[in-house]
Protein backbone atom coordinates (compact mmCIF):
# COMPACT_ATOMS: atom_id res chain seq x y z
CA UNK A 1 -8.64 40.09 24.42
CA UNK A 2 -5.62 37.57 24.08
CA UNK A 3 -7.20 35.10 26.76
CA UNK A 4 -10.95 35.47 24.48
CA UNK A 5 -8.83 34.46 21.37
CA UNK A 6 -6.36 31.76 22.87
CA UNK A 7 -9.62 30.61 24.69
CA UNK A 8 -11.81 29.91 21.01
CA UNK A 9 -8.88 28.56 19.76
CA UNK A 10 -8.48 25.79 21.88
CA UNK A 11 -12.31 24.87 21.44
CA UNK A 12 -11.31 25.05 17.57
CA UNK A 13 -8.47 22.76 17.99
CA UNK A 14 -10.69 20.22 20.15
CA UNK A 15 -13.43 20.45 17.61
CA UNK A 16 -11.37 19.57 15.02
CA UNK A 17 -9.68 16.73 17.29
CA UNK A 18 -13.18 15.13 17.84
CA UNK A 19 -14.01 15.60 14.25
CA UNK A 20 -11.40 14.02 13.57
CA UNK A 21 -11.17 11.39 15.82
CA UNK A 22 -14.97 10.30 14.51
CA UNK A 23 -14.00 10.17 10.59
CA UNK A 24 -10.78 8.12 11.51
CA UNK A 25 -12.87 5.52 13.83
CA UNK A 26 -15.04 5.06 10.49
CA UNK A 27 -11.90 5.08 8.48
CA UNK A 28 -10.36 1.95 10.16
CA UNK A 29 -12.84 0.67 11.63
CA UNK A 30 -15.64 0.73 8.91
CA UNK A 31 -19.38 1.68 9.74
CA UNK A 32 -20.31 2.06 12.68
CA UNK A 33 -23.03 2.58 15.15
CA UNK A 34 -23.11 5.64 16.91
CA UNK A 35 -23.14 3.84 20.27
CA UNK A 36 -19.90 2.83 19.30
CA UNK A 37 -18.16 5.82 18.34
CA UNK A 38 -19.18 7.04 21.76
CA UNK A 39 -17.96 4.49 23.86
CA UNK A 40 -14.44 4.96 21.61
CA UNK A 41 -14.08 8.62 21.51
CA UNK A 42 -14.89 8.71 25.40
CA UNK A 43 -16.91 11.70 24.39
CA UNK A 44 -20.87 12.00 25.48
CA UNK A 45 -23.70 10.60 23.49
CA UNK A 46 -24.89 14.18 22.88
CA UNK A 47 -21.55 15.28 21.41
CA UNK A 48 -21.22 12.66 19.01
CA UNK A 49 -24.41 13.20 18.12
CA UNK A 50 -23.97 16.45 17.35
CA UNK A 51 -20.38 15.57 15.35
CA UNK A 52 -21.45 13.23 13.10
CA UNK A 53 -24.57 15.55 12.13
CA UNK A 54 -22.11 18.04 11.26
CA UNK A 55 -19.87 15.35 9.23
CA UNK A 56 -23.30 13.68 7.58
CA UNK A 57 -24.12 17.95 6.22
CA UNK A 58 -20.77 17.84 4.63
CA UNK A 59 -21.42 14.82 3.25
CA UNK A 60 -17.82 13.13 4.76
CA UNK A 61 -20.17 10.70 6.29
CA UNK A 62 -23.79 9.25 6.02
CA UNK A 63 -26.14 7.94 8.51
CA UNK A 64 -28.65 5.10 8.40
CA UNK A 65 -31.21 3.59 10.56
CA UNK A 66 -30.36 -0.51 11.28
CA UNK A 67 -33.59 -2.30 10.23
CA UNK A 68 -34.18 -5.40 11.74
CA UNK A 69 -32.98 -5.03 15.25
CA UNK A 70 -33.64 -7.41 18.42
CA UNK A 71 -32.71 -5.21 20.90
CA UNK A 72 -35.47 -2.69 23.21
CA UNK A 73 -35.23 1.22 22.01
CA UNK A 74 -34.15 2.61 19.61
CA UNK A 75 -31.52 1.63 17.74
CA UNK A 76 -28.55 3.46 17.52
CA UNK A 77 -27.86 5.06 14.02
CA UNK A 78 -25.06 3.63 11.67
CA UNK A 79 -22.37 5.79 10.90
CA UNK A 80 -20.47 4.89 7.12
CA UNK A 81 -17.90 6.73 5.00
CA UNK A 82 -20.25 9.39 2.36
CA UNK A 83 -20.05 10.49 -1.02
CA UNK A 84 -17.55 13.27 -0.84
CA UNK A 85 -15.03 10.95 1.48
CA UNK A 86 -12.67 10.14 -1.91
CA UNK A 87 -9.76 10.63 -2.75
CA UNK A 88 -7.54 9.69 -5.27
CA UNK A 89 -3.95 7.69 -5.52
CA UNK A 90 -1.42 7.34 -8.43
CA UNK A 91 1.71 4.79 -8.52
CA UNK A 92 3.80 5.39 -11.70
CA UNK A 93 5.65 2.55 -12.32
CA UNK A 94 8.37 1.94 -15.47
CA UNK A 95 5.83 0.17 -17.69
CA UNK A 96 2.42 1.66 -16.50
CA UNK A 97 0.96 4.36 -14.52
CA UNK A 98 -2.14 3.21 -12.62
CA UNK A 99 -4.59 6.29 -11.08
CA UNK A 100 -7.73 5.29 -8.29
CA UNK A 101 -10.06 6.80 -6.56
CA UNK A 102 -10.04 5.42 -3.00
CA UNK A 103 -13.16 5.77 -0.57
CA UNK A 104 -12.92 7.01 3.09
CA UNK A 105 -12.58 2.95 4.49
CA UNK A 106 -9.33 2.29 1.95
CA UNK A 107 -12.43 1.02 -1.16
CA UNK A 108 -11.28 1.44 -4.39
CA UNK A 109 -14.24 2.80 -6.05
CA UNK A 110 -12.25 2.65 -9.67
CA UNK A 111 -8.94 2.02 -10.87
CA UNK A 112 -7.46 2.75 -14.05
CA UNK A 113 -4.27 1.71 -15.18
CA UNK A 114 -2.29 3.18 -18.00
CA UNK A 115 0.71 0.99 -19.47
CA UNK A 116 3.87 3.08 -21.78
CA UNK A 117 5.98 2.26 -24.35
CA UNK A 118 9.11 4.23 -22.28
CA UNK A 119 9.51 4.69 -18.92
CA UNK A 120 8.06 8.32 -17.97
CA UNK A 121 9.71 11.32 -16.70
CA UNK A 122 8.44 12.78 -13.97
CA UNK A 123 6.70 15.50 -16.46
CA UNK A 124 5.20 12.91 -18.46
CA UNK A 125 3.90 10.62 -15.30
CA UNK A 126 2.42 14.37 -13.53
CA UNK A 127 0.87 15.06 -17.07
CA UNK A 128 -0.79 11.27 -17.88
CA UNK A 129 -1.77 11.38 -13.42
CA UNK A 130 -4.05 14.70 -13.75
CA UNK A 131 -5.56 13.48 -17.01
CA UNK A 132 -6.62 10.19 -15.46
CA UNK A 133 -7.38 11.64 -12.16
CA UNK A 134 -10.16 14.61 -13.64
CA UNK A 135 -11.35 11.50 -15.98
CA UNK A 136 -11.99 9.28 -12.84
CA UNK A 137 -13.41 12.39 -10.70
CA UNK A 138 -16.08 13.10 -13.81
CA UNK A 139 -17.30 9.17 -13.24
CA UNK A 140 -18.22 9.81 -9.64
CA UNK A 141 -21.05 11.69 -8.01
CA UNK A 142 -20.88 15.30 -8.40
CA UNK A 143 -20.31 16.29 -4.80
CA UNK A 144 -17.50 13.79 -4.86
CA UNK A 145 -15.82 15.37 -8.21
CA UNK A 146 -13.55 18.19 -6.11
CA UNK A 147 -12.06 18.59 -3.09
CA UNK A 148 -10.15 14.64 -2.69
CA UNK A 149 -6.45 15.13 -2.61
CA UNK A 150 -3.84 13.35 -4.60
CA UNK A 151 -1.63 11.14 -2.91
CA UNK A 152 1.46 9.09 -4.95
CA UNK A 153 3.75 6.31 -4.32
CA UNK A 154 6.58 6.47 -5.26
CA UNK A 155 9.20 3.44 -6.26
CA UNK A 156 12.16 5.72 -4.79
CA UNK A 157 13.37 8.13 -1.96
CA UNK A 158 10.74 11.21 -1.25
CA UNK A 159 11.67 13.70 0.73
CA UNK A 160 9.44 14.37 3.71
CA UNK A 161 9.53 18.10 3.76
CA UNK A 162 8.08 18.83 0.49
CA UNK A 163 7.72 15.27 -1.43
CA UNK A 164 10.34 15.93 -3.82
CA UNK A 165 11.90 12.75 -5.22
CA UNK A 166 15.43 12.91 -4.49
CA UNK A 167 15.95 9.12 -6.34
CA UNK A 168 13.75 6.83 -8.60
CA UNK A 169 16.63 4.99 -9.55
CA UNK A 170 14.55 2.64 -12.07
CA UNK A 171 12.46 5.43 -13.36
CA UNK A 172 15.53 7.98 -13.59
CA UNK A 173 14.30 10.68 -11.77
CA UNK A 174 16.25 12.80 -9.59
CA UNK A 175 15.40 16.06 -7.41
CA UNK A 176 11.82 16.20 -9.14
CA UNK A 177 9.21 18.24 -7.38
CA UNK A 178 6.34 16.14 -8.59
CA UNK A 179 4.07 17.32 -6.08
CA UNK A 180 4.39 20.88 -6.68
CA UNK A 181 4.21 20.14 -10.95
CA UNK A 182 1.04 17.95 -10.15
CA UNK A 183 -0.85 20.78 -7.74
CA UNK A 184 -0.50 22.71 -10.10
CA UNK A 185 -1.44 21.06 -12.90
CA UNK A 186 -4.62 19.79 -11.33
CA UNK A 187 -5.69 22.58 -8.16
CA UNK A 188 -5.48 19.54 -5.73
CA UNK A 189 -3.71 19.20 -2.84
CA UNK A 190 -0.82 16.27 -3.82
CA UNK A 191 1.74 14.35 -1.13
CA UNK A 192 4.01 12.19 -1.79
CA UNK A 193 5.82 8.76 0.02
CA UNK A 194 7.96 5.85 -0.88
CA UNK A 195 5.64 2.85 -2.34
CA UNK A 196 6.70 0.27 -0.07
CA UNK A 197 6.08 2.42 3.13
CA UNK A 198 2.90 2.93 2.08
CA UNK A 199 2.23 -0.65 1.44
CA UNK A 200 3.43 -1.51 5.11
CA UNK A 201 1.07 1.17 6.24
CA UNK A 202 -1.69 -0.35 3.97
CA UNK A 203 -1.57 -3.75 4.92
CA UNK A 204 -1.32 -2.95 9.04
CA UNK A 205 -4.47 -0.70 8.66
CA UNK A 206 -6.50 -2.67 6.54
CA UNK A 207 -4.93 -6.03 5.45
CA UNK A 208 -2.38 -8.99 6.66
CA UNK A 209 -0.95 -6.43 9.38
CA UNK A 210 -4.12 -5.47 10.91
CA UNK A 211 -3.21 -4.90 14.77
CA UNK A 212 0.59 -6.01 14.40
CA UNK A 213 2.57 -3.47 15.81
CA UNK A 214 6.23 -5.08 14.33
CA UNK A 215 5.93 -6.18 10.77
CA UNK A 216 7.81 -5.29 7.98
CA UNK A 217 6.21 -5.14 4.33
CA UNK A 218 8.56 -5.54 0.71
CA UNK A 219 6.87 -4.83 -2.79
CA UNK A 220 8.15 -6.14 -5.89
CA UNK A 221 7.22 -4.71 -8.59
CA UNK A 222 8.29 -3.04 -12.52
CA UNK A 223 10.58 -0.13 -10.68
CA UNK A 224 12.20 -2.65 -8.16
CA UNK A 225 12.05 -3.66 -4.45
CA UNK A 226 11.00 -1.20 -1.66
CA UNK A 227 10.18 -2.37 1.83
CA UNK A 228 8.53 -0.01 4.95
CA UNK A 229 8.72 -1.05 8.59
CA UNK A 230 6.33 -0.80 11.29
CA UNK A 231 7.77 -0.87 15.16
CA UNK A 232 6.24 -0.62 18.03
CA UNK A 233 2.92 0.69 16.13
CA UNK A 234 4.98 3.10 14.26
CA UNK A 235 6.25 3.67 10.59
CA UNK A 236 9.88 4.24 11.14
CA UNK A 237 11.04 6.18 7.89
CA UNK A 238 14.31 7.35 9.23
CA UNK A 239 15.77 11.25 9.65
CA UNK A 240 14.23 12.27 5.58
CA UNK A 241 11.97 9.62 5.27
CA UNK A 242 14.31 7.15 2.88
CA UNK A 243 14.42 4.32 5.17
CA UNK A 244 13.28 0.70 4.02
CA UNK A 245 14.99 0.36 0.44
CA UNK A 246 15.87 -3.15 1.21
CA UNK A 247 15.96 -3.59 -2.39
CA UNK A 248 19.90 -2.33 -2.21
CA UNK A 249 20.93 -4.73 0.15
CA UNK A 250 23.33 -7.71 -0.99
CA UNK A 251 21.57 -11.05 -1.55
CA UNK A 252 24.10 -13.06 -3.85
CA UNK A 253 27.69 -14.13 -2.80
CA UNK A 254 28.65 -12.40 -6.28
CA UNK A 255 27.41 -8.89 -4.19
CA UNK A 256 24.35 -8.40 -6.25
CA UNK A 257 21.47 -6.52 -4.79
CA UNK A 258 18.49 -7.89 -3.88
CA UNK A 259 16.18 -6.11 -6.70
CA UNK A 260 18.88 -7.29 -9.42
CA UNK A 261 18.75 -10.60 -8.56
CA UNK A 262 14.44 -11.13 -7.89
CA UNK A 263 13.25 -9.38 -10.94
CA UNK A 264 9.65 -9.08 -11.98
CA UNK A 265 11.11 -8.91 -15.50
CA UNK A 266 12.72 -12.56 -15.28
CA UNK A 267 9.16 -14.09 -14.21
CA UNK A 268 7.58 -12.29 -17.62
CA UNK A 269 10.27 -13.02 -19.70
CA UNK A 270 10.76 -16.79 -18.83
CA UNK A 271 6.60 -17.07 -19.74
CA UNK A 272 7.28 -15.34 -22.82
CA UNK A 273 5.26 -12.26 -21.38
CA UNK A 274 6.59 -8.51 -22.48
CA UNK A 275 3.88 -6.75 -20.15
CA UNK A 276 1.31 -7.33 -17.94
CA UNK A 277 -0.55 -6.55 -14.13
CA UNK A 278 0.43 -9.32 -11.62
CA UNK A 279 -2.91 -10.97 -12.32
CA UNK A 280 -1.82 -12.15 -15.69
CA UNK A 281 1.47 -12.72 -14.84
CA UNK A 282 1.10 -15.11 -11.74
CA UNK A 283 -1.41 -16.69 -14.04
CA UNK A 284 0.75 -17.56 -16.42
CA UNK A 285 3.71 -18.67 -13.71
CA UNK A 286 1.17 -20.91 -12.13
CA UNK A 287 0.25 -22.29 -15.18
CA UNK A 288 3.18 -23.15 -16.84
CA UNK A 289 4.78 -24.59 -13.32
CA UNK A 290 1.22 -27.25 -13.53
CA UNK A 291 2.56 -28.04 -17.23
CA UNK A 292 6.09 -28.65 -16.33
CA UNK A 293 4.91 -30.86 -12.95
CA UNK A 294 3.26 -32.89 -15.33
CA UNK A 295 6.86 -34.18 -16.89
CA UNK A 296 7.75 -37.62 -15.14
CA UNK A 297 9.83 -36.38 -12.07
CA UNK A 298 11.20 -39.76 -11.96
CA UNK A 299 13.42 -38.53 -15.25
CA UNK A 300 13.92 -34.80 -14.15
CA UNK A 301 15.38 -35.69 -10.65
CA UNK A 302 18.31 -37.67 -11.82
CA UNK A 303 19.50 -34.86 -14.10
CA UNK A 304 21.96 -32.82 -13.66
CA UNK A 305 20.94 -28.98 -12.31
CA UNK A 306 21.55 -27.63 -15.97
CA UNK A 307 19.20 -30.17 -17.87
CA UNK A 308 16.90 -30.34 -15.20
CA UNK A 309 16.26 -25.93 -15.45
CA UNK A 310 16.02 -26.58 -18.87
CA UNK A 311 13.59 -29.09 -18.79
CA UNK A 312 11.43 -26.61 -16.21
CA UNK A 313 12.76 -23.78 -16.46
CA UNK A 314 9.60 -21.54 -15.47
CA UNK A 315 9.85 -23.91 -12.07
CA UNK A 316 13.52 -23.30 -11.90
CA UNK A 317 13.54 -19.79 -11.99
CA UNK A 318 10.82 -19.18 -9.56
CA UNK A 319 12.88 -21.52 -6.90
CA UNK A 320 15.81 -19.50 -7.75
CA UNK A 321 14.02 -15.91 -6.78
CA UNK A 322 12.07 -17.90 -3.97
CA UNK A 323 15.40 -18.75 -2.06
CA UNK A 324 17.60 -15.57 -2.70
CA UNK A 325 14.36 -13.48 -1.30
CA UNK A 326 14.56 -16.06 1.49
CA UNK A 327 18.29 -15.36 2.09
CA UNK A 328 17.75 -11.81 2.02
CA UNK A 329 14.31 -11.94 4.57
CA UNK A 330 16.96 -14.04 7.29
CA UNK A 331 19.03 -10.67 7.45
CA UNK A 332 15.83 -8.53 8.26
CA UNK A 333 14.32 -11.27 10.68
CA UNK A 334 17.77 -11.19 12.72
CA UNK A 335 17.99 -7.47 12.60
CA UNK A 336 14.35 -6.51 13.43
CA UNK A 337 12.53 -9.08 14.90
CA UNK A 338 9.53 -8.21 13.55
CA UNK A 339 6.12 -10.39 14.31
CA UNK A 340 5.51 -10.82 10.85
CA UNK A 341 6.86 -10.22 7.18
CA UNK A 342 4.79 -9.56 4.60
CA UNK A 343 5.44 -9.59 0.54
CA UNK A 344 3.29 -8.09 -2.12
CA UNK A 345 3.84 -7.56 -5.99
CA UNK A 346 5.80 -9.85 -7.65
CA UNK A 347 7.15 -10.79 -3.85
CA UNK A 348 3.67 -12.25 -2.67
CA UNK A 349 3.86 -14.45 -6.55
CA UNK A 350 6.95 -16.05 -5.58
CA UNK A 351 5.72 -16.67 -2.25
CA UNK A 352 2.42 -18.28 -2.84
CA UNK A 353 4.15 -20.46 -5.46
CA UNK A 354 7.19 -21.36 -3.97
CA UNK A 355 6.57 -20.99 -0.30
CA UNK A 356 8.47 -23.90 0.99
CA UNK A 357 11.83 -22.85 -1.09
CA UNK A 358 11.87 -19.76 1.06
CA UNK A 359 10.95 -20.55 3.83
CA UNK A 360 13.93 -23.26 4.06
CA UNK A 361 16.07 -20.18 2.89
CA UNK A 362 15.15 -18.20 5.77
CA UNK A 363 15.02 -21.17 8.14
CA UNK A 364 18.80 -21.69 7.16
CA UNK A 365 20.22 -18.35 7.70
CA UNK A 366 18.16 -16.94 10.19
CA UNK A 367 17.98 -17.25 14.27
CA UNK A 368 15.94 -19.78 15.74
CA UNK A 369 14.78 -17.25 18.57
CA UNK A 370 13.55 -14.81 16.05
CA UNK A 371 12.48 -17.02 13.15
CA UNK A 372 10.45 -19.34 15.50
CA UNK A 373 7.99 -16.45 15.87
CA UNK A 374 7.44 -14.62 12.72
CA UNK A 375 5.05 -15.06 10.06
CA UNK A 376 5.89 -14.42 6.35
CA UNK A 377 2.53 -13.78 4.40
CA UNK A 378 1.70 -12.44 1.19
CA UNK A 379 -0.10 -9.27 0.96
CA UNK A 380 -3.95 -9.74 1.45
CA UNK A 381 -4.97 -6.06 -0.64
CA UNK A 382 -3.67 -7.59 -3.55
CA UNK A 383 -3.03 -5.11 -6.78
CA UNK A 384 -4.64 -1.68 -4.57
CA UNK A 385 -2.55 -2.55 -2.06
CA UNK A 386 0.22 1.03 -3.00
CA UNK A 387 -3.23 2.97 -4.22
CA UNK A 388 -5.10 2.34 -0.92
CA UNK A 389 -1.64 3.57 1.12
CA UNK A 390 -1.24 6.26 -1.83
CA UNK A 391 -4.99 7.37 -0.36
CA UNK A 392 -3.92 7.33 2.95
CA UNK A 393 -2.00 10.62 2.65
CA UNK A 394 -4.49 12.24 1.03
CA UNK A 395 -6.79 10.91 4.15
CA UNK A 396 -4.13 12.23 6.26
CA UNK A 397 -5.84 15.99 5.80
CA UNK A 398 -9.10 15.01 6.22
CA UNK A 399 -8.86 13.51 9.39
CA UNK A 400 -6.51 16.38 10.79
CA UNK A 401 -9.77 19.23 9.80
CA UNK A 402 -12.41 17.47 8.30
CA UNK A 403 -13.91 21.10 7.72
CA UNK A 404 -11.32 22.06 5.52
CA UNK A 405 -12.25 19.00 2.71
């Protein structure tokens, strides 16, 4: 009897596998043919067959007939995320609280975002996530509305085990079980992870990072600076998960850390902005740097550095952030040697407009041997960037038993 039971469930556990195996090819790969999948998984054309029929009747995936085809035969069906392949990501922040639902592929199908007059507690944030989340869920097809998990990033240290947040420094939360308040509150599974880790995992899966295997990824944003590392393929979040809060480090000979001194609440305030998404705000950066270019520079150059800040002082300022950041990215190029560095929120802003300041930063701090090689790009997934790695937990479960969703 033991060897019957031990016997079906090890052709479970490979069922499940293969499952799977065929919703995470679709995942990262995007649709494809059925040909395809078989010549990935390994697995016979009968099998797969028979896999993604029983995917396409739970309606994780769809398939479609290519019209239009030059080859002989038949063509092979094309295998794409379906309707009931959401789920949905939250990333409270001190100003705002932004909810999405996220389709199998990383697609945000709909984002909301929510802004506060005081920075949540973790009650408030659970309460305003599982109103927005059942109010995006009733905008999508029925048979999408239910089972899609919850995932959250978090600007702080989550615990691994049980996605408590031990430390949101910004949003002053300490030892708050936010997933357990939020499953509760809503019936949905909920996990948990540090922002910035899921923005490294993000961008290698479906953005700047895609097939790097050493990068390292720092978001800027409202709640501070977080960074996640990728080596050798792998997210390396330490013994409890808190590595990568690079935002602590020292970046100013006075000692101050890195998130004190690159603030995304300098770049609004010096544009005379109280709020805003990172749209509006490097709008109004690039703007009023074109207005103060247009000054003669033959006048601003000769001034001394206080005159000449004050003259362009939306310029100055984003220079200043540009080469402390720069400072700061020569410690983590020495110490990691990663193939390429990658900046999103308020990070990827300062880059794009004040790439050679930090650059030169780096370049003057850093090791040839290691600088010589890396790449520092801004993040290509732009403001879904922590949804779309919020989703990835919750995308976690489905590709473990894609019958249980």
């Amino acid at each position: 009897m033991s060897e019957a039971v031990s016997t079906g469930s090890g052709l479970d556990s490979v069922r499940r596998h293969n499952l799977g195996r065929i919703v995470e090819l679709v995942h990262q790969g995007g649709v494809q043919s059925r040909s395809a999948l078989t010549k990935a998984t390994g697995l016979n054309r009968s099998t797969v067959a028979a896999l993604v029929t029983e995917l396409a009747a739970a309606g994780i995936v769809v398939e479609s007939i290519p019209v239009g085809g030059q080859g002989v035969g038949r063509p092979s069906p094309m295998v794409a995320a379906g309707p009931r392949a959401v789920a949905f990501a939250a990333n409270p922040e001190l100003d705002a609280i932004t909810v999405a639902a996220v389709r199998l592929g990383g697609d945000v199908v709909e984002r909301v975002r929510r802004e506060v007059a005081t920075t949540p507690s973790a009650a408030e944030a659970s309460a305003i996530i599982a109103e927005l989340v059942e109010e995006l869920a009733a905008r999508l097809p029925s048979e999408a509305q239910g089972g899609g998990g919850i995932g959250l990033a978090i600007p702080g240290l989550v615990r691994d085990a049980d996605g408590v947040v031990r430390l949101a420094p910004h949003l002053g939360w300490v030892d708050e079980p936010i997933v357990d308040r939020l499953r509760q509150a809503t019936g949905r599974a909920v996990f948990a992870a540090n922002d910035a880790s899921l923005g490294a995992r993000a961008e290698r899966t479906f953005g700047a990072g895609r097939g790097i295997d050493d990068l390292v990824y720092l978001n800027g944003g409202a709640s501070g600076i977080g960074g996640g590392i990728i080596a050798g393929g792998r997210p390396i979040g330490g013994a409890r998960g808190y590595a990568g809060e690079f935002g602590h480090t020292s970046a100013t000979a006075a000692g101050n850390a890195l998130e004190d001194a690159v603030r995304r609440s300098e770049l609004l305030h010096v544009v005379g902005l109280t709020a805003g998404d990172d749209a509006a705000l490097e709008a109004a950066l690039a703007t009023a740097i074109a207005a103060e270019a247009s000054v003669d520079e033959g006048v601003t150059a000769s001034m001394p550095v206080e005159a000449y800040e004050r003259q362009r002082p939306v310029t100055a300022e984003v220079v200043r952030q540009a080469r402390t950041l720069g400072r700061a990215l020569a410690g983590t190029v020495n110490i990691l040697d990663p193939q390429l560095v990658v900046l999103g929120g308020h990070l990827g802003i300062v880059l794009e407009l004040a790439s050679d300041d930090l650059h030169d930063a780096v370049r003057e701090r850093a090791l040839e041997p290691p600088f010589e090689d890396v790449a520092i790009v801004r993040a290509a997934l732009g403001q879904d960037l922590l949804l779309i790695g919020a989703a990835e937990l919750a995308f976690d479960r489905l590709i473990a038993d894609p019958a249980a969703w």
